[in-house]
Protein backbone atom coordinates (compact mmCIF):
# COMPACT_ATOMS: atom_id res chain seq x y z
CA UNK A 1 98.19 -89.84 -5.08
CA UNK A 2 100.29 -90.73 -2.15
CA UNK A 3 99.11 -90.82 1.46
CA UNK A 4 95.70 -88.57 0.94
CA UNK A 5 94.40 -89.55 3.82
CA UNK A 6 96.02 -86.78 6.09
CA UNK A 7 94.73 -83.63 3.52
CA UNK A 8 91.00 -85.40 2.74
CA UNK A 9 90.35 -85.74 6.48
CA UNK A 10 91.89 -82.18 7.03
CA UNK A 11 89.23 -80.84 4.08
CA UNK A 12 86.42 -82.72 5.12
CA UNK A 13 86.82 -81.78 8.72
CA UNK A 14 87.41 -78.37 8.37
CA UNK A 15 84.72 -77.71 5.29
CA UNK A 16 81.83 -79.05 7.34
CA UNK A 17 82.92 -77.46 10.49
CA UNK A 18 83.29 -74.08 8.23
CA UNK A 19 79.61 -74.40 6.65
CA UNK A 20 78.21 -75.13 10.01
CA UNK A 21 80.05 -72.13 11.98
CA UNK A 22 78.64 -69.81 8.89
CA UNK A 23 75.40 -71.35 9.17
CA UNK A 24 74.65 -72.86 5.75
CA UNK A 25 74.48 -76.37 7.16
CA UNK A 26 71.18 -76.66 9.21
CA UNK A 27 71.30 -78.17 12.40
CA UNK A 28 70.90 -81.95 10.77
CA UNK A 29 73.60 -83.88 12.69
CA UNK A 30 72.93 -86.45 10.16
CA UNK A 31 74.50 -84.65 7.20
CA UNK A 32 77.25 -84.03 9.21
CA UNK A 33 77.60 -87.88 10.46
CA UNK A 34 77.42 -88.36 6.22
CA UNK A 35 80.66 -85.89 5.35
CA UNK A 36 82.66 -88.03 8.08
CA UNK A 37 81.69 -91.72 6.44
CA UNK A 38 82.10 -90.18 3.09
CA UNK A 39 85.41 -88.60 4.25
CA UNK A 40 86.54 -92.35 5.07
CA UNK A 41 85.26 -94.06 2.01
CA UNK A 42 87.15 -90.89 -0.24
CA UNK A 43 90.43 -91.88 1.87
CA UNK A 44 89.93 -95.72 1.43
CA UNK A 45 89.64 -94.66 -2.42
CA UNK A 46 91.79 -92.42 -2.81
CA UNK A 47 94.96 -94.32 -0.80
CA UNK A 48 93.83 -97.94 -1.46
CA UNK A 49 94.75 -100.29 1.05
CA UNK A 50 98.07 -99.01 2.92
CA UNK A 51 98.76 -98.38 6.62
CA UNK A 52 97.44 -94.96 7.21
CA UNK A 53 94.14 -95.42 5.19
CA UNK A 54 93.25 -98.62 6.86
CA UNK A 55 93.17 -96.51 10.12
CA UNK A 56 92.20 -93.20 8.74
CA UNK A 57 89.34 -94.15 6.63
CA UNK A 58 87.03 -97.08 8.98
CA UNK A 59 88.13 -94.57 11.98
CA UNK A 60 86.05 -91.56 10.16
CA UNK A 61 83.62 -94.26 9.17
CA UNK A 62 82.59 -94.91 12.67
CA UNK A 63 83.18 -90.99 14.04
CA UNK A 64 80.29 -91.00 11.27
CA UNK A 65 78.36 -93.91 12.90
CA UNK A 66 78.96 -92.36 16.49
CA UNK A 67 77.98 -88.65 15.31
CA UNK A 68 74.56 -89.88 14.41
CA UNK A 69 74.29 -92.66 16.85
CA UNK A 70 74.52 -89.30 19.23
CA UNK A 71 72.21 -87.48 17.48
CA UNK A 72 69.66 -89.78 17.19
CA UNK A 73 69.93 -91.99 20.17
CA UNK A 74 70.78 -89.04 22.29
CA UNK A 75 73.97 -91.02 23.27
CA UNK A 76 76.51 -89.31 25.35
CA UNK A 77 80.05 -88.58 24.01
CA UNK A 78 81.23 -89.83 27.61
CA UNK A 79 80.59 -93.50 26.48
CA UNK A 80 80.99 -92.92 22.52
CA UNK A 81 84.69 -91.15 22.76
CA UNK A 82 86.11 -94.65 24.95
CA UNK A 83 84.54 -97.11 22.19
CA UNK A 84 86.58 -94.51 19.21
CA UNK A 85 89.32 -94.84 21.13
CA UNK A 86 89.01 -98.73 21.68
CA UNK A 87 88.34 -98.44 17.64
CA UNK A 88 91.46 -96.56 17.03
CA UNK A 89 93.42 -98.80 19.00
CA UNK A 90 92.56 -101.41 17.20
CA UNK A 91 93.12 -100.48 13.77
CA UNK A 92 96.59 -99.33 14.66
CA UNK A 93 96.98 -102.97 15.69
CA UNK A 94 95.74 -104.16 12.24
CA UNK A 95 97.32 -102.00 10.82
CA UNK A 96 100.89 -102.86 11.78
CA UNK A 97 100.08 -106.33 10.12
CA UNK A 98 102.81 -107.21 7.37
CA UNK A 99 100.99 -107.97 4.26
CA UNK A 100 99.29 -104.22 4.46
CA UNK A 101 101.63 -102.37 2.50
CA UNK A 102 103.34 -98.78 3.66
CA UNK A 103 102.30 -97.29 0.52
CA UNK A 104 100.15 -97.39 -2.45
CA UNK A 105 101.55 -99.76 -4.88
CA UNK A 106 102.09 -97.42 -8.04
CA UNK A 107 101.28 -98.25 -11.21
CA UNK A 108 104.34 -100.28 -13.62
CA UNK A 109 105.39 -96.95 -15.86
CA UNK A 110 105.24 -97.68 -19.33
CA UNK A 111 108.31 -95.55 -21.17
């Protein structure tokens, strides 16, 4: 599977925000901060190591961190939203480094 991280994050965003607009997530943030780390972890899986995942998947790690961080530390999104984008920022930097590769290495075919 090629470059997953664009449809998991899509799915895991989406289903959570689904369940909690038809009310069958209760109002624990903290299950919701747990869909976004395990949406990372599922793109760092899925993808391996390659440009997009190494952003994607530690971004929605720490949107994860920051949702409960909020919850339970009654932070304010005016100082956590700056420090994702400082985050962000700086995986795009690591990510342009030349040894990570564009794409997930596929497997040598046997025929």
């Amino acid at each position: 599977m090629r470059d997953a991280a664009l449809p998991v994050t899509l799915i895991a965003v989406g289903g959570v925000w689904l369940l909690w607009y038809l009310r069958w997530l209760p109002d624990f943030d903290w299950i919701i901060a747990l869909g976004f780390a395990a949406a990372g972890i599922a793109v760092l899986a899925f993808d391996g190591v390659t440009k997009n995942s190494v952003v994607v998947g530690p971004l929605l790690i720490a949107v994860g961190i920051a949702w409960g961080l909020a919850e339970r530390y009654r932070l304010s999104w005016s100082l956590i939203i700056p420090v994702l984008l400082i985050v962000l920022g700086a995986l795009m930097l690591i990510a342009r480094h030349p040894r990570i590769p564009e794409r997930r290495r596929s497997a040598s075919r046997v025929e």
